[in-house]
Protein backbone atom coordinates (compact mmCIF):
# COMPACT_ATOMS: atom_id res chain seq x y z
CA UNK A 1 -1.08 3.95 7.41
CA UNK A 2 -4.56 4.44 9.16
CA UNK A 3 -7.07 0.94 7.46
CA UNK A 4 -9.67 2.96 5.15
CA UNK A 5 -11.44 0.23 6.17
CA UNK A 6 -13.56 -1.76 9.58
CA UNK A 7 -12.72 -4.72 7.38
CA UNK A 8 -9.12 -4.31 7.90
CA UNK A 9 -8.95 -2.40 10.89
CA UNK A 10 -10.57 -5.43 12.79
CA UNK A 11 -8.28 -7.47 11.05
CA UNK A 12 -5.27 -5.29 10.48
CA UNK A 13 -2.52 -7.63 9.11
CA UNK A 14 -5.19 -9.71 6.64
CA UNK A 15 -4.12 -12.72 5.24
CA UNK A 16 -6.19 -12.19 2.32
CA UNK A 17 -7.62 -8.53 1.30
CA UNK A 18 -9.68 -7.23 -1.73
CA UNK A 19 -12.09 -4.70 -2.38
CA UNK A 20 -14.70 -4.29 -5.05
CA UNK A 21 -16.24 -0.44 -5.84
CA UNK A 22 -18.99 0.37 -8.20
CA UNK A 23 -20.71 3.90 -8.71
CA UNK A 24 -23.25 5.19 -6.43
CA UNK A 25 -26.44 5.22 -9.28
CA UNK A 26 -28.25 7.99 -9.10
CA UNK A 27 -31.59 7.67 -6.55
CA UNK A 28 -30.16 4.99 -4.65
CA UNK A 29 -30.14 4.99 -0.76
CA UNK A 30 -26.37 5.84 0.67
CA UNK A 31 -27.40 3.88 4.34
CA UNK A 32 -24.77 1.13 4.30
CA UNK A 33 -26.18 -1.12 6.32
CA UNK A 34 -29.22 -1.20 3.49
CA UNK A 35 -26.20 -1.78 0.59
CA UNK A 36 -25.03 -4.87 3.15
CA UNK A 37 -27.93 -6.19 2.99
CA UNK A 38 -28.58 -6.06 -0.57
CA UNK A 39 -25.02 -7.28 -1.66
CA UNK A 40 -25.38 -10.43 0.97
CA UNK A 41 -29.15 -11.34 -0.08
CA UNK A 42 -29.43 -14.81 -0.89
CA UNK A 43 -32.61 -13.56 -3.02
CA UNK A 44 -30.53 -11.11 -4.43
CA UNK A 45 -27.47 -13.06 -5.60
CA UNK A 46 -26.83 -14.50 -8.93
CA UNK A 47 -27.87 -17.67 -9.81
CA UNK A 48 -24.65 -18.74 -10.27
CA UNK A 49 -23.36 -17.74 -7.05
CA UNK A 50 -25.94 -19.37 -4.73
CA UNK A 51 -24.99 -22.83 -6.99
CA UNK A 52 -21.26 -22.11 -6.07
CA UNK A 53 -22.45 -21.34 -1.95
CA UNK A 54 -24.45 -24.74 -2.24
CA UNK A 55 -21.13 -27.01 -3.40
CA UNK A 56 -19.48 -25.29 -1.03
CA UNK A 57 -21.94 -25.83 2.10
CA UNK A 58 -21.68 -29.39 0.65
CA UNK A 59 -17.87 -29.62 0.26
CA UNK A 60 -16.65 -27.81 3.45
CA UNK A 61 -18.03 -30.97 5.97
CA UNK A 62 -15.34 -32.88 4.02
CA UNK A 63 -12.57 -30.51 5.55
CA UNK A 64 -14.33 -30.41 8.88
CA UNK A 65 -15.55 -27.24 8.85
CA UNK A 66 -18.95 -26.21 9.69
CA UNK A 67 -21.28 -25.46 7.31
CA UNK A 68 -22.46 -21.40 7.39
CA UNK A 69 -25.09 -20.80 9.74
CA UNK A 70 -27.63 -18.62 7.63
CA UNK A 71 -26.40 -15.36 9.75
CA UNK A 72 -23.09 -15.59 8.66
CA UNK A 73 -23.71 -12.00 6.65
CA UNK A 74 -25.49 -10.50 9.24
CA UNK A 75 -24.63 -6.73 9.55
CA UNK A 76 -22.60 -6.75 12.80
CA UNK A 77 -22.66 -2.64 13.51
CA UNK A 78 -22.72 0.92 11.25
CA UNK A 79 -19.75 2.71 11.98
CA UNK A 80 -20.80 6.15 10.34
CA UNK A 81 -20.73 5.25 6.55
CA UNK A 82 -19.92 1.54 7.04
CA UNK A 83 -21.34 -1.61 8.04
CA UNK A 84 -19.38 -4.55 9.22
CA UNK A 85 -20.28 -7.78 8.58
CA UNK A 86 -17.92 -10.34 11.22
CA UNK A 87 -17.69 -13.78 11.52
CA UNK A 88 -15.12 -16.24 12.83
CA UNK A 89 -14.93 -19.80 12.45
CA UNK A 90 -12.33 -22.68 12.85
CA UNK A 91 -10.39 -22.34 9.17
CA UNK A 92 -10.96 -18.32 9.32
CA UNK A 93 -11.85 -15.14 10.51
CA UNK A 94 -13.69 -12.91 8.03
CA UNK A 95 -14.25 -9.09 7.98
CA UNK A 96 -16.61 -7.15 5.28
CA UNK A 97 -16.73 -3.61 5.51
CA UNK A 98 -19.72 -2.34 3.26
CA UNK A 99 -18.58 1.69 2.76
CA UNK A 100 -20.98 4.07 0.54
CA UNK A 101 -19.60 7.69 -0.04
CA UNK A 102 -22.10 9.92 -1.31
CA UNK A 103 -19.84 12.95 -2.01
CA UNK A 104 -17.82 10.93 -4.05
CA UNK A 105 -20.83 9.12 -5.28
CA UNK A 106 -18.98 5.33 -4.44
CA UNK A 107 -20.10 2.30 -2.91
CA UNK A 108 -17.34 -0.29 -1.96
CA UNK A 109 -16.98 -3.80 -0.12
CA UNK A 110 -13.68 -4.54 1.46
CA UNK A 111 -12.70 -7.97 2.30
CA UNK A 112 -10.02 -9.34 4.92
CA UNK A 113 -9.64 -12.65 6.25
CA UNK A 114 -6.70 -14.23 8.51
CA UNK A 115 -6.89 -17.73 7.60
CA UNK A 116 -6.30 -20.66 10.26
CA UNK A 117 -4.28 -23.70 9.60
CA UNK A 118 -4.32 -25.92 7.12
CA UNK A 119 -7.95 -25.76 6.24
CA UNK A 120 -7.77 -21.88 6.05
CA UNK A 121 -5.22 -22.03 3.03
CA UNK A 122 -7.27 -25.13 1.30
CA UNK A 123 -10.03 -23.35 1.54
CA UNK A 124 -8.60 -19.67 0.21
CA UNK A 125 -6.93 -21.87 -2.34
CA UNK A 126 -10.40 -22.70 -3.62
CA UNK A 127 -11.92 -19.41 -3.13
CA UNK A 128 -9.07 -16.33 -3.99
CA UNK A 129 -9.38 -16.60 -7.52
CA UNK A 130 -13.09 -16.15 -8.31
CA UNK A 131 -13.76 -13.88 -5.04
CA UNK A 132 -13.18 -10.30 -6.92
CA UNK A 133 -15.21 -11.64 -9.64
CA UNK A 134 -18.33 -12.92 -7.07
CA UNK A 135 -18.26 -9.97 -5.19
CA UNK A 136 -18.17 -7.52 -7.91
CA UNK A 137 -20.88 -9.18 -9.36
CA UNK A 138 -22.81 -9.32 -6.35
CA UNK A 139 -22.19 -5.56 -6.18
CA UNK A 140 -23.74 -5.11 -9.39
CA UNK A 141 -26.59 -7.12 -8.67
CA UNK A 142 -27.35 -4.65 -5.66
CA UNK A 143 -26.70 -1.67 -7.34
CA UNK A 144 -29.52 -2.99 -9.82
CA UNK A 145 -31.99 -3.97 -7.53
CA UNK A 146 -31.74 -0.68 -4.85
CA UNK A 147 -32.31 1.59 -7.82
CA UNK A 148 -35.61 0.25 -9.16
């Protein structure tokens, strides 16, 4: 099967994969690398998502992991209708492939991660259940503020 995805065709056996889609609204620009942008900015995120990045740039120290350097959603490259966002670090490698089809009038995020050692699975332990949830709503949040 050919990855639908950059996300997971930079990181092809993930140990960790979701992907959030929300309708293209009407108006609103189809350049991916824009959507990236507006999903990942911190100005643009819910207020209870920035409180849940700020315990975690808090708690990860604890597990010896660095905290996020303020690129770490950086659009990467545009690969036609996609934008990767890449970033490895010493508990994970993380792919985010931004995708907006405007024939079929979708915009999606994909998510893949291979996770490495120990702190890797603490720290997916932590963060798999609410990650659908904070990126769909991050999504949303986007999808608001592009079409204003």
């Amino acid at each position: 099967m050919t990855p639908w995805s950059l996300a997971l065709r930079d990181v092809p056996a993930p140990d960790f994969a979701d992907a959030a889609i929300v309708p293209l609204p009407a108006g609103a620009p189809t350049d991916p690398a824009v959507w990236a942008d507006a999903v990942f900015s911190l100005a643009a995120m819910p207020r209870w998502v920035l409180a849940a990045l700020a315990v975690r740039q808090v708690l990860v120290p604890l597990l010896r992991i660095p905290a996020a350097p303020r690129d770490t959603f950086a659009v990467d490259r545009v690969v036609g209708q996609e934008a990767l966002i890449a970033h490895d670090d010493v508990h994970l490698d993380f792919r985010c492939g931004v995708a907006v089809d405007p024939e079929a009038r979708l915009v999606s995020v994909t998510t893949a991660v291979r996770l490495h050692g120990w702190r890797g699975r603490l720290y997916l332990a932590v963060v798999q259940p609410v990650h659908p949830v904070v990126v769909t709503a991050m999504l949303r949040r986007a999808a608001r503020r592009l079409t204003r």
